[in-house]
C-alpha atoms as a PDB file:
ATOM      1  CA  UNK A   1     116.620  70.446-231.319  1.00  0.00           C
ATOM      2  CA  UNK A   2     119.290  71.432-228.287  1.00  0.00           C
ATOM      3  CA  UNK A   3     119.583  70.275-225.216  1.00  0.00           C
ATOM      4  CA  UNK A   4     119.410  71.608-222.140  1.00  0.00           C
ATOM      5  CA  UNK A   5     122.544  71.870-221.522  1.00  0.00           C
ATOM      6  CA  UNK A   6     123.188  73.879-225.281  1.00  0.00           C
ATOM      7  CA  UNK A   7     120.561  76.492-224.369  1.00  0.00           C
ATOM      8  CA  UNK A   8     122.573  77.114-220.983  1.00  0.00           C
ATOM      9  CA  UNK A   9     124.971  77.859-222.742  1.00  0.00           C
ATOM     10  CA  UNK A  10     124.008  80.090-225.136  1.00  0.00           C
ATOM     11  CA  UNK A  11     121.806  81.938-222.703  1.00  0.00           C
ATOM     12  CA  UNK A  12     125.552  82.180-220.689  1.00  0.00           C
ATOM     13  CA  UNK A  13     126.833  83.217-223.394  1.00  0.00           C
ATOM     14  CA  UNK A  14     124.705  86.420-223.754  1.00  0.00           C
ATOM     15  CA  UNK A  15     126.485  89.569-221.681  1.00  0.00           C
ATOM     16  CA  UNK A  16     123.802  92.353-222.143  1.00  0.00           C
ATOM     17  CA  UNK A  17     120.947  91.684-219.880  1.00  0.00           C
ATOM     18  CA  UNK A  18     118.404  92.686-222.110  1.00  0.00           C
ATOM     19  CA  UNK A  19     119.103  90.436-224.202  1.00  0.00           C
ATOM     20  CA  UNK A  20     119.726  87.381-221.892  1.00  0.00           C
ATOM     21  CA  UNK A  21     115.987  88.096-219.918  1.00  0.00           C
ATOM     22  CA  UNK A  22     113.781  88.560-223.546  1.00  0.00           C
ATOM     23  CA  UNK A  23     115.355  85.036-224.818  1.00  0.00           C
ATOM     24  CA  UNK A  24     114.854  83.153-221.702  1.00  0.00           C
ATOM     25  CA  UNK A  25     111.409  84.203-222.173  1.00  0.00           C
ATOM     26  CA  UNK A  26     111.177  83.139-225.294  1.00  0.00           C
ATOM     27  CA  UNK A  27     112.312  79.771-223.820  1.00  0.00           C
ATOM     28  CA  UNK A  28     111.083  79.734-220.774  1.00  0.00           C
ATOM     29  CA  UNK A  29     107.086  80.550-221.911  1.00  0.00           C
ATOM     30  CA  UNK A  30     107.210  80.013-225.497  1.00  0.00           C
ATOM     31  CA  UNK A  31     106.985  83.278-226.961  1.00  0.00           C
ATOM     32  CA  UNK A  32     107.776  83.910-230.743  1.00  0.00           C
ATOM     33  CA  UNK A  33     109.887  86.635-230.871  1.00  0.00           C
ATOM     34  CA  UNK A  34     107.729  89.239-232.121  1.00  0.00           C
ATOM     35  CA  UNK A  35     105.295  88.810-228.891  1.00  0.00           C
ATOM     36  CA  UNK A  36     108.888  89.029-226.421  1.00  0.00           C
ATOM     37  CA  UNK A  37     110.077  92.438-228.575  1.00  0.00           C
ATOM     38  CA  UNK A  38     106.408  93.999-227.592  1.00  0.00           C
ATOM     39  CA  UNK A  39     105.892  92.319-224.276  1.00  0.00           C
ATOM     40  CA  UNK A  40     104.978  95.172-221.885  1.00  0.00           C
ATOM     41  CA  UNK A  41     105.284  95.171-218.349  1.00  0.00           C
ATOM     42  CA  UNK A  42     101.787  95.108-217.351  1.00  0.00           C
ATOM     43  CA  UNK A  43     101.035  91.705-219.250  1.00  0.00           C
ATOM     44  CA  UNK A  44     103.043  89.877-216.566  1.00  0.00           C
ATOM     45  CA  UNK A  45     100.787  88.333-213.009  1.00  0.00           C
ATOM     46  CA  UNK A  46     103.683  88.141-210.878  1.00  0.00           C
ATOM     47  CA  UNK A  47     101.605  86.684-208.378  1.00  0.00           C
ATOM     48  CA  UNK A  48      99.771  84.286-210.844  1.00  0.00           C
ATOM     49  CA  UNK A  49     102.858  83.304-212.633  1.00  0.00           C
ATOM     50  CA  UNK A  50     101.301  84.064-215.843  1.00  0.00           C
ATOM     51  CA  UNK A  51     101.888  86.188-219.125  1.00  0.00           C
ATOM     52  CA  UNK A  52      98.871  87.505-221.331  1.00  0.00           C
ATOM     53  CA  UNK A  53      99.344  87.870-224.751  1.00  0.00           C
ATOM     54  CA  UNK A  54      97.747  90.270-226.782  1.00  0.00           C
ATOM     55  CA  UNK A  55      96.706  89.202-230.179  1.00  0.00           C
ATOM     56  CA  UNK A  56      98.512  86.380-230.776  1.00  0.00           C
ATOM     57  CA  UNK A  57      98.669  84.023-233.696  1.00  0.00           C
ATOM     58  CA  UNK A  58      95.076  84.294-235.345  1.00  0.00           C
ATOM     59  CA  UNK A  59      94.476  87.623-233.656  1.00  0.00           C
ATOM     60  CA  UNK A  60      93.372  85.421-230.270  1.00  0.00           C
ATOM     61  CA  UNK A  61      94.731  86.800-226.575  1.00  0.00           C
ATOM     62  CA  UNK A  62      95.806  83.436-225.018  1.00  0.00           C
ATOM     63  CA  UNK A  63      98.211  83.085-221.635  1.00  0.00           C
ATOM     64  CA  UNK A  64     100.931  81.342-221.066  1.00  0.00           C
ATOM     65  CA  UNK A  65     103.481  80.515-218.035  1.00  0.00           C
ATOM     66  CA  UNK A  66     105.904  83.061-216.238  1.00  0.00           C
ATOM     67  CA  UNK A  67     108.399  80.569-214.708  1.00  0.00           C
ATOM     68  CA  UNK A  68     109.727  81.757-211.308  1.00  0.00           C
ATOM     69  CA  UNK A  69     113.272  81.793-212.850  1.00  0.00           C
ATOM     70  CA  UNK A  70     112.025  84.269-215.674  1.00  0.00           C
ATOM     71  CA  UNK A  71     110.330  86.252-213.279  1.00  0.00           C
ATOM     72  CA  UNK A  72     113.711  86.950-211.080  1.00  0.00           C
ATOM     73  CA  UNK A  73     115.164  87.785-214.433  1.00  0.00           C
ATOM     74  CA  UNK A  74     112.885  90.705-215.391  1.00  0.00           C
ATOM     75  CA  UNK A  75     112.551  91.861-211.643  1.00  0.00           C
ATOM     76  CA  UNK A  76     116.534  92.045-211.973  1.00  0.00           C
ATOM     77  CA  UNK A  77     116.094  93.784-215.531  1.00  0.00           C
ATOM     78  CA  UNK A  78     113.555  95.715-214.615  1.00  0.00           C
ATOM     79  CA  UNK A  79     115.871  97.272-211.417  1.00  0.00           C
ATOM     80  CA  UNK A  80     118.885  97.547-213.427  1.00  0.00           C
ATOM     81  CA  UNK A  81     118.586  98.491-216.631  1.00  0.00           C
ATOM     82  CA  UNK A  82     114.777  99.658-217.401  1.00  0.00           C
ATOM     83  CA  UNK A  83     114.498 103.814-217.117  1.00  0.00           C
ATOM     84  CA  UNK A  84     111.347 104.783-214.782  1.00  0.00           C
ATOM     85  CA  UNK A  85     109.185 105.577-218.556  1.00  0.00           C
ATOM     86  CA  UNK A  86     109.611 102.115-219.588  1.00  0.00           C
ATOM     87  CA  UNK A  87     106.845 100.330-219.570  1.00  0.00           C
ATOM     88  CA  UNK A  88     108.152  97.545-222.323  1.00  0.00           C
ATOM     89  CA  UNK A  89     110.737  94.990-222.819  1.00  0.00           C
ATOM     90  CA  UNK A  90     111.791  95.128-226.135  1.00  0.00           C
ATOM     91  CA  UNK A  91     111.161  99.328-226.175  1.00  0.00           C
ATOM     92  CA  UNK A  92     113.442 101.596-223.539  1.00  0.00           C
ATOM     93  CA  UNK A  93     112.947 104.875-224.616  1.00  0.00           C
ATOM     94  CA  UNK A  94     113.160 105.380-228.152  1.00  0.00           C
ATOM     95  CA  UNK A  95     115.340 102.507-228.591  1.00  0.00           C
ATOM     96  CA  UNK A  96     113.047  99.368-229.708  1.00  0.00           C
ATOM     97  CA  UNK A  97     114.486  96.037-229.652  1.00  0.00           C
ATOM     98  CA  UNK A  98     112.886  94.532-233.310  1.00  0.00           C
ATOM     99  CA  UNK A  99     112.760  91.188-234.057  1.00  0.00           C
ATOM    100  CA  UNK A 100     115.992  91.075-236.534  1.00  0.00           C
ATOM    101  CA  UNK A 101     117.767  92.287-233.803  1.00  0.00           C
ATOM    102  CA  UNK A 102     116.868  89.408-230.984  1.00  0.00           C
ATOM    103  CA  UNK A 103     117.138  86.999-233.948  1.00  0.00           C
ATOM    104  CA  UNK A 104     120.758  88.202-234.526  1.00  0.00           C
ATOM    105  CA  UNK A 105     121.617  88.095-230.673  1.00  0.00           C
ATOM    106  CA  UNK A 106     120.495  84.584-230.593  1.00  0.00           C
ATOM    107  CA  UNK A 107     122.933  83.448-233.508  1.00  0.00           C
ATOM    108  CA  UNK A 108     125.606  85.339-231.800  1.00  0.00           C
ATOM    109  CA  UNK A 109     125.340  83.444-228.806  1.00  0.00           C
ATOM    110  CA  UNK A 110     124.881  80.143-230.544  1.00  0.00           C
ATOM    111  CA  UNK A 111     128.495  81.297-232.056  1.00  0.00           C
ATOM    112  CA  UNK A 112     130.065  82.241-228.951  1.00  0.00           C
ATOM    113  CA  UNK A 113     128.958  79.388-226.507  1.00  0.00           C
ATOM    114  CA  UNK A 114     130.239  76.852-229.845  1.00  0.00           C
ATOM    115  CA  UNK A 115     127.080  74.953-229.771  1.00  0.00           C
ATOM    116  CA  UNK A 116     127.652  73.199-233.135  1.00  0.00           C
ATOM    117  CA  UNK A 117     123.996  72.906-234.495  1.00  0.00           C
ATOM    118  CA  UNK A 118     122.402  75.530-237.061  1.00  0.00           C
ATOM    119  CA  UNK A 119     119.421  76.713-234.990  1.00  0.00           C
ATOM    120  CA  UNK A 120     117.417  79.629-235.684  1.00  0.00           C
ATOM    121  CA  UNK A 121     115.610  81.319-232.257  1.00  0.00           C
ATOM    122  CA  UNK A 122     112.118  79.759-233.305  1.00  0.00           C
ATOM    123  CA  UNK A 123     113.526  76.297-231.541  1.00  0.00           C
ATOM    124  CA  UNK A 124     113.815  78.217-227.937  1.00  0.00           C
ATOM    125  CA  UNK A 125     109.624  78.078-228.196  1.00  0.00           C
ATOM    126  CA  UNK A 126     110.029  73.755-228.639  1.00  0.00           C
ATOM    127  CA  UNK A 127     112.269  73.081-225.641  1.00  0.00           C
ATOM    128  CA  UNK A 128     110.734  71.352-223.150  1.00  0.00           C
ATOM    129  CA  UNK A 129     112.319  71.467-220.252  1.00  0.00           C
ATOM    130  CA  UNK A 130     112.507  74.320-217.441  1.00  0.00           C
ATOM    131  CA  UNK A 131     115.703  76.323-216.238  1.00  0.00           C
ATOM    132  CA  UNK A 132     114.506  77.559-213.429  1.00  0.00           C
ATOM    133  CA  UNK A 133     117.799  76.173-211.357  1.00  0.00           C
ATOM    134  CA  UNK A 134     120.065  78.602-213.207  1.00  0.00           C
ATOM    135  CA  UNK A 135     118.532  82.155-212.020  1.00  0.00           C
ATOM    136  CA  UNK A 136     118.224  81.515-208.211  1.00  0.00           C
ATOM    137  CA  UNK A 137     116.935  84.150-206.028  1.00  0.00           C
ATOM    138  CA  UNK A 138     119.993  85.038-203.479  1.00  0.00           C
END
């Protein structure tokens, strides 16, 4: 398990925006990683606050919480980095984001913000409690 204060950090830790925004959703709602690499835009209620995910575990579509915090986050991925075509997170053109690849990311940051626990990405989904104070709309 981390702490709160671990998983700022590692999220800190993480320069590429891409990146930072699909593992704070992986925190912040607790999405496996597979469901944040195919996570399209159109599955997020920005007014609702809500995500809908599409075949999930047991082939079931279930929904689960957009913070506020994670919404600023992709809004401010979504302006800066996303081309007009995109329509998902994990896929910008023909470039797709897999699941190896977040899963790396995540134990590069772990590395770089010298949290000393072997974690694996899976524990972002079992943290309880929110970050919404770091991403602050300005």
């Amino acid at each position: 398990m981390l702490s709160e204060q671990a998983v700022i950090r590692i999220l800190q830790a993480l320069d590429n925006l891409r990146h930072r925004t699909m593992l704070y959703l992986a925190y912040s709602s607790g999405l496996r990683v597979s469901k944040v690499v195919r996570l399209r835009i159109k599955d997020l209620d920005w007014e609702r606050g809500i995500i809908s995910i599409r075949q999930g575990k047991g082939k079931k579509d279930r929904h689960t919480l957009l913070s506020r915090a994670a919404s600023l986050l992709v809004k401010q991925y979504i302006k800066l980095e996303m081309p007009p075509f995109g329509y998902s997170l994990g896929k910008i053109g023909r470039h797709i984001c897999m699941r190896r690849t977040l899963q790396k990311v995540f134990t590069e940051a772990v590395v770089r913000s010298r949290v000393q626990k072997k974690v694996g990405i899976h524990v972002l989904r079992h943290i309880q409690s929110p970050l919404d104070r770091i991403y602050r709309e300005d």
